[in-house]
Protein backbone atom coordinates (compact mmCIF):
# COMPACT_ATOMS: atom_id res chain seq x y z
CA UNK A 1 0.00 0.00 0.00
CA UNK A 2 1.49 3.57 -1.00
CA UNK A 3 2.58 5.81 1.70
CA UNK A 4 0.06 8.58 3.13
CA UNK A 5 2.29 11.52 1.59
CA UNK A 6 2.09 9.48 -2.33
CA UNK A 7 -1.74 8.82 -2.25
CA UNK A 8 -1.75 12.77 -1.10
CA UNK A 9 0.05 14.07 -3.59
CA UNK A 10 -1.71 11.86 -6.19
CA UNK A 11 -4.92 13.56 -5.31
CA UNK A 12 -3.44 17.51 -5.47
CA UNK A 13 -2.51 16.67 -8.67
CA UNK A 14 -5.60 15.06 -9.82
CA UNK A 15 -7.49 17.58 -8.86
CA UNK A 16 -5.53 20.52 -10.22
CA UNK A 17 -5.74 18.37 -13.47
CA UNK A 18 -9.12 18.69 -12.96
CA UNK A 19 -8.76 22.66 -12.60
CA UNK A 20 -7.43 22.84 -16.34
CA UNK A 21 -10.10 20.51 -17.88
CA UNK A 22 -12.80 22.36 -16.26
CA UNK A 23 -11.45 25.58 -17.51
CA UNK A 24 -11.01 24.74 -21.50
CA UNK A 25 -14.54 23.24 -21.10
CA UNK A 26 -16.03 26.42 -20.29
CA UNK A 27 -13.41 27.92 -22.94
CA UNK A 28 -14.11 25.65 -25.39
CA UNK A 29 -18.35 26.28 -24.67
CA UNK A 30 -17.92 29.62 -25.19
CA UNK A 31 -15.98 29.25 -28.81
CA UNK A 32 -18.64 26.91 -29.76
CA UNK A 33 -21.35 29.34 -29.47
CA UNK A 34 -19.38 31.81 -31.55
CA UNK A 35 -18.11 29.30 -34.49
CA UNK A 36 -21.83 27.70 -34.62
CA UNK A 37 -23.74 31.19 -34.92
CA UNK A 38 -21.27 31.64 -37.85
CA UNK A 39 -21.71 28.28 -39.32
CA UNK A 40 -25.07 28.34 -39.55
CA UNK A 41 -25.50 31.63 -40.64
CA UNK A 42 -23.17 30.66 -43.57
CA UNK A 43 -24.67 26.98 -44.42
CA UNK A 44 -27.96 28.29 -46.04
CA UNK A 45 -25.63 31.65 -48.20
CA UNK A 46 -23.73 27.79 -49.19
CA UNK A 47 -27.05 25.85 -50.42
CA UNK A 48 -28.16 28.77 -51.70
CA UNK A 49 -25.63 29.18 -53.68
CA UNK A 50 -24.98 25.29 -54.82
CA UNK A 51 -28.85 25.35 -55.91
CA UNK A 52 -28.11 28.63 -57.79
CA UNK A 53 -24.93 26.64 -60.01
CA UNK A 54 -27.79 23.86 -60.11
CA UNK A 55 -30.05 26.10 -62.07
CA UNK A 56 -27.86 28.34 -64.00
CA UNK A 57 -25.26 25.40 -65.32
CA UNK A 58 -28.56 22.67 -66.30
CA UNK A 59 -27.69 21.64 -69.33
CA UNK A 60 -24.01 23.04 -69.92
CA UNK A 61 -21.91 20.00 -67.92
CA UNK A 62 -18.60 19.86 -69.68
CA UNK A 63 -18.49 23.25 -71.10
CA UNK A 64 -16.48 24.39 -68.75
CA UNK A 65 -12.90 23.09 -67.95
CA UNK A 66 -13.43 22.48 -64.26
CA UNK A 67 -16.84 21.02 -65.52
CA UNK A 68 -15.09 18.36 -67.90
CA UNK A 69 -16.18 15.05 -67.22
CA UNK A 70 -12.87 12.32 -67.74
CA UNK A 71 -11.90 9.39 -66.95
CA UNK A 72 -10.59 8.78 -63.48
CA UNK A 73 -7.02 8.00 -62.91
CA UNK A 74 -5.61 10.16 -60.51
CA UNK A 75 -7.95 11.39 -56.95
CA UNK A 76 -7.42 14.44 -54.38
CA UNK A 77 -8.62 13.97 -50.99
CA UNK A 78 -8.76 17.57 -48.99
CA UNK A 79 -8.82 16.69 -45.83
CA UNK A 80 -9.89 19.54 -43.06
CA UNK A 81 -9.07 18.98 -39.21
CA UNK A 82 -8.03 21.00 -36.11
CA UNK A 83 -4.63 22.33 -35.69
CA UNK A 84 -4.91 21.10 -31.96
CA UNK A 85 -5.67 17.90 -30.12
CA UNK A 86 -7.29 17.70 -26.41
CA UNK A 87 -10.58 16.75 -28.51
CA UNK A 88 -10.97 12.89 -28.41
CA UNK A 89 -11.40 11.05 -31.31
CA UNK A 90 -12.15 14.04 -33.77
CA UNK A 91 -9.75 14.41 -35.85
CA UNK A 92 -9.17 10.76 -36.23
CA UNK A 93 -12.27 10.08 -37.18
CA UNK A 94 -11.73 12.23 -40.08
CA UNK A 95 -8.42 10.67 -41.13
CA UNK A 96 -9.80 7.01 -40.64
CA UNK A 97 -12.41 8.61 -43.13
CA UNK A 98 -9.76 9.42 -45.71
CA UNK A 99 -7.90 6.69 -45.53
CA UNK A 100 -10.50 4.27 -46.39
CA UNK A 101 -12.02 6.66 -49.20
CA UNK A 102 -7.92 6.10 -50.20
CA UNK A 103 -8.39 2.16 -50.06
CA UNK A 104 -11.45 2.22 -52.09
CA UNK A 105 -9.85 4.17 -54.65
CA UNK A 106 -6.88 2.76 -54.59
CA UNK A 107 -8.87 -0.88 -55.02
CA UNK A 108 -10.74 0.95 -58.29
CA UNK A 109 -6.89 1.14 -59.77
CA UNK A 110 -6.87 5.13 -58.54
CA UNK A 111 -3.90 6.80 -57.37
CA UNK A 112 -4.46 8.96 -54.51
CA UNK A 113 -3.03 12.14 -52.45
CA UNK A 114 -3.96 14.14 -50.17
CA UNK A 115 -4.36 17.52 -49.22
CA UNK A 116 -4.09 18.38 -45.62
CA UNK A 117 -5.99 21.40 -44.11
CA UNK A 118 -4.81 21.44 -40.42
CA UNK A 119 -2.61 20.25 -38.51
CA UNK A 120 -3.60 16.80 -37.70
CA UNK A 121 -4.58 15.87 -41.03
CA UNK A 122 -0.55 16.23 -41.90
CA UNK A 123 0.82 14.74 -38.81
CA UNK A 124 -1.29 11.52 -39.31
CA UNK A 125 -1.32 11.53 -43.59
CA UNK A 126 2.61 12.18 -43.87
CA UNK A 127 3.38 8.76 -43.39
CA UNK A 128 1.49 7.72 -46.32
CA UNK A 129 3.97 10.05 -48.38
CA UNK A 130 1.14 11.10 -50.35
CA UNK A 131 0.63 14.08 -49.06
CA UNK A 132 0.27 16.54 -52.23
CA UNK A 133 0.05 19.96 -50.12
CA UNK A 134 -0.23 21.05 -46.52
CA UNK A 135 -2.11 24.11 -45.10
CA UNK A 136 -0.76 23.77 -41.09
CA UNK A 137 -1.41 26.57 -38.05
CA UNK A 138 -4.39 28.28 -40.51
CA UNK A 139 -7.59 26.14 -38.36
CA UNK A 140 -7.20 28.76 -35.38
CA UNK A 141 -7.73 31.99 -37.46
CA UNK A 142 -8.84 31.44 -40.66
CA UNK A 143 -10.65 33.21 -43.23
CA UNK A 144 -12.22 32.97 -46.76
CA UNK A 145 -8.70 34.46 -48.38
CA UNK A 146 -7.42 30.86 -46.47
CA UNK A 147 -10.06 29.15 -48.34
CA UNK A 148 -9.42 31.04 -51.77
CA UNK A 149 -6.09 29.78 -51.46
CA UNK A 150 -6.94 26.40 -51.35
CA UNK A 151 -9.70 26.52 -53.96
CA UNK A 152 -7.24 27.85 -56.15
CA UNK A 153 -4.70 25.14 -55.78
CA UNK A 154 -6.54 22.52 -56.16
CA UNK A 155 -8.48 24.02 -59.49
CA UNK A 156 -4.84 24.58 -60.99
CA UNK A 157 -4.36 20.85 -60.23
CA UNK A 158 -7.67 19.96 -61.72
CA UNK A 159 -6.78 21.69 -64.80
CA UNK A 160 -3.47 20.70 -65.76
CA UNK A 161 -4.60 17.35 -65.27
CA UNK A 162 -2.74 16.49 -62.24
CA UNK A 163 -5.90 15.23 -60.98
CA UNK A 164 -8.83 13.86 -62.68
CA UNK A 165 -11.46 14.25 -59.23
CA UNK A 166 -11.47 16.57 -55.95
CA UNK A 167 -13.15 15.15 -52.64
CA UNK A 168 -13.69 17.40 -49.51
CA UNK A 169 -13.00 14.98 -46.56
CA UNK A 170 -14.38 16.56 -43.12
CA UNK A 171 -16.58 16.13 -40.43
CA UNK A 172 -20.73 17.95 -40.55
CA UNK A 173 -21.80 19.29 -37.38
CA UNK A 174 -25.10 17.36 -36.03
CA UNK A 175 -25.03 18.52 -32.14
CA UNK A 176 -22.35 18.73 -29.46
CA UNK A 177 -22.12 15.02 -29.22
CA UNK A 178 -22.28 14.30 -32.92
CA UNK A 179 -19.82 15.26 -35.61
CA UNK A 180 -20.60 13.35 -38.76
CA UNK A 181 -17.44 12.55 -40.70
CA UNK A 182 -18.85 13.88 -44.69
CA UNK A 183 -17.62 13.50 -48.15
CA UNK A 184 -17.96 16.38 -50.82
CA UNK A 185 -17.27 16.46 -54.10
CA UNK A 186 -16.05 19.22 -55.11
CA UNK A 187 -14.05 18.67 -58.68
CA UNK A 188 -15.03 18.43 -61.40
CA UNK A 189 -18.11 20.80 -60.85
CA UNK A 190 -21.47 19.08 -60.94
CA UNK A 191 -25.07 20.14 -60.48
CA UNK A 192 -26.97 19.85 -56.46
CA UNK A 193 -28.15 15.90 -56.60
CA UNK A 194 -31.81 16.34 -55.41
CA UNK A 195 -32.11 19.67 -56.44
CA UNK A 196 -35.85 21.16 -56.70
CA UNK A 197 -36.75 20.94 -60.31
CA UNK A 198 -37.42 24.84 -61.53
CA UNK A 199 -40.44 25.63 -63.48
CA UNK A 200 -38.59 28.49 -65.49
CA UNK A 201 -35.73 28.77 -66.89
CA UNK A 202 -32.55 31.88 -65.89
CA UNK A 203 -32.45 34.64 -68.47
CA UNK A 204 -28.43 35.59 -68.01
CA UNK A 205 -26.87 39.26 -68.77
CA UNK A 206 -24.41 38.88 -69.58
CA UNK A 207 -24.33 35.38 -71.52
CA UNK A 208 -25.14 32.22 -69.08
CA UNK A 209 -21.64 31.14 -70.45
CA UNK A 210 -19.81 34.82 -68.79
CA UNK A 211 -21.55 34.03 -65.37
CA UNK A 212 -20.88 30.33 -65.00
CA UNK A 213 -17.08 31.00 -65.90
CA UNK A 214 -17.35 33.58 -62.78
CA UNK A 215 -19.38 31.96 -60.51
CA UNK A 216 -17.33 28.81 -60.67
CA UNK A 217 -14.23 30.15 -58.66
CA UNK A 218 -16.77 31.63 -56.00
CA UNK A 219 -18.44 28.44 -55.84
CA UNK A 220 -15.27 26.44 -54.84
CA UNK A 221 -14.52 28.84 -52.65
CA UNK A 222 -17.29 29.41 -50.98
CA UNK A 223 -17.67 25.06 -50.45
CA UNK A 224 -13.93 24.85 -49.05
CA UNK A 225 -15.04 28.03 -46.75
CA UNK A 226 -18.24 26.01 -45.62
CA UNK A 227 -16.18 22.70 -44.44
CA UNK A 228 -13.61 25.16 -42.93
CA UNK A 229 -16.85 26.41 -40.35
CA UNK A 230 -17.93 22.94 -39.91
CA UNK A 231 -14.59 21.62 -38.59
CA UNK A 232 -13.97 24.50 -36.38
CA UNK A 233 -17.69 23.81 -35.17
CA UNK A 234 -17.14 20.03 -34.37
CA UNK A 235 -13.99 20.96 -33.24
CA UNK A 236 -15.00 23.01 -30.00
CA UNK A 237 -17.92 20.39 -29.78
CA UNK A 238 -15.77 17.58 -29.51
CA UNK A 239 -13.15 19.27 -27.12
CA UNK A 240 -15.88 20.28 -24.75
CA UNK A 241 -17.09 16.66 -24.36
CA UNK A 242 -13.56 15.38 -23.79
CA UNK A 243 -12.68 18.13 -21.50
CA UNK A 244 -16.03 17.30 -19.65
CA UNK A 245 -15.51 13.86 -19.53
CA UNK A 246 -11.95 14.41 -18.18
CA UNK A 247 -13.36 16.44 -15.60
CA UNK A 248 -15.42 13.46 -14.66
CA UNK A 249 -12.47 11.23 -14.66
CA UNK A 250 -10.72 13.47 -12.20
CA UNK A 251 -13.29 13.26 -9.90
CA UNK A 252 -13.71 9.34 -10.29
CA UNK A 253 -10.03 9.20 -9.40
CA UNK A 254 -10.07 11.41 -6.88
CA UNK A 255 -12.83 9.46 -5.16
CA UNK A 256 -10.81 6.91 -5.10
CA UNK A 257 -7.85 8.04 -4.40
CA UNK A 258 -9.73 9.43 -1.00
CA UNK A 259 -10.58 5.84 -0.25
CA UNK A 260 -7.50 4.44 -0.62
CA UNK A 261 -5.96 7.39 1.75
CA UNK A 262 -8.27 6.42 4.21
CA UNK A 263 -7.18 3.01 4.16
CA UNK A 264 -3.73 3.80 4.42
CA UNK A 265 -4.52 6.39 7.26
CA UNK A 266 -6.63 3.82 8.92
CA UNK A 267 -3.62 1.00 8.71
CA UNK A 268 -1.16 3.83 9.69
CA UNK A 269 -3.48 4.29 13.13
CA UNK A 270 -3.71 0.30 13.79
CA UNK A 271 0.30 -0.12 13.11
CA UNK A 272 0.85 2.90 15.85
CA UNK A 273 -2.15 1.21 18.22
CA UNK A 274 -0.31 -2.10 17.89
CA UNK A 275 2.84 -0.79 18.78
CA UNK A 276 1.80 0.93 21.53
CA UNK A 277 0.24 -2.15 22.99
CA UNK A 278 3.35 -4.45 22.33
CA UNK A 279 5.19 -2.33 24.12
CA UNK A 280 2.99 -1.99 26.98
CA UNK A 281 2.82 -5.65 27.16
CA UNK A 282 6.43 -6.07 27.03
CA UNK A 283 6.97 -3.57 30.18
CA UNK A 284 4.69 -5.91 32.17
């Protein structure tokens, strides 16, 4: 049995763990509600816009070079996650996601890379060595210039051919306790599946041809932007149930911890009792 003074210390420390987990729960919570007011006040400015491409580009697939519909040989995988851990199994989720999208592929006689968004996503992909690009340190304070940058990149690579097909690997905010790892395709540019067939038909000035060519680039954007929001979402969510749970867990141990002192203070107590009654017994 561990010494009163070890079990003691044991239990300061637990509980100033304890401390700290409490504190970037509450941090976390109030991040949250900041990055999830923003999310979804941007997620229906996204559909709205995917349904407008839906409508304006009917009929026109394969005009348009980031529209061109070829044969697959060679697949991107942009893969968004935190810059920081301390959230459970939330950015591995997402990587366990991308890796078997990468099997699949790989199985269809596709080569694969990837291109990391985050942090995490490059720590765990790099070992692959098929990591085509890396965006790290840009999760904490990003903004839609971050996401132009990346929606440029991989439409340059889309173009000259480097790749033949663009997937947005990330996880969809459902609630605090659910973050849906979600696939997106992104390249080459295709109309909203399940889109509400329109009545009527766009009248474009300029030509329909001038605004697709311009609303293209936006679109991309504005999709890479959207699964930016959504993992810095999931990302507080799923750090603020860890950090909750961990506060649990400190108080579990400490619990127990307090038992065990007790024990140890209680044997303590007999060993001094016993001594002092051997001795007694041995002045008699």
């Amino acid at each position: 049995m561990p010494s009163l003074k070890e079990v003691k210390l044991k239990i300061v420390g637990v509980k100033k763990t304890a401390q700290i987990t409490k504190a970037m729960n509450m941090v976390a919570a109030a991040k949250l509600r900041g990055a999830q007011e923003k999310m979804e006040a941007f997620r229906p400015y996204a559909a709205k816009f995917a349904e407008t491409m839906q409508a304006v580009s009917s009929g026109m697939t394969g005009q348009f070079p980031l529209m061109e519909q070829r044969p697959v040989k060679k697949v991107a995988l942009v893969v968004f996650t935190s810059d920081r851990g301390l959230c459970g199994s939330f950015n591995s989720n997402i990587t366990k996601r991308a890796v078997q999208i990468a099997k699949e592929c790989v199985a269809a006689g596709q080569e694969v890379s990837y291109v990391c968004v985050g942090k995490k996503a490059d720590q765990a992909l790099k070992k692959t060595g098929a990591v085509r690009m890396s965006y790290p340190g840009i999760m904490g304070h990003f903004t839609m210039y971050d996401a132009r940058d990346i929606a440029k990149y991989v439409a340059d690579q889309f173009l000259n051919g480097t790749v033949d097909r663009v997937e947005l690997v990330y996880s969809r905010f459902q609630s605090i306790v659910m973050q849906t790892p979600t696939v997106v395709r992104l390249l080459p540019v295709q109309p909203v599946e399940n889109a509400p067939k329109m009545s009527g038909t766009y009248e474009c000035e300029p030509s329909q041809a001038e605004v697709i060519e311009t609303l293209q680039p936006l679109y991309l954007n504005v999709q890479v932007y959207h699964a930016m929001l959504e993992i810095n979402t999931c990302e507080n969510a799923a750090r603020m149930t860890a950090m909750d749970n961990a506060t649990s867990a400190c108080k579990d141990i400490v619990s127990n911890l307090t038992i065990l002192y007790n024990k140890a203070r209680q044997a303590a107590v007999t060993n001094e009792l016993m001594d002092i009654v051997g001795g007694a017994e041995a002045l008699r």
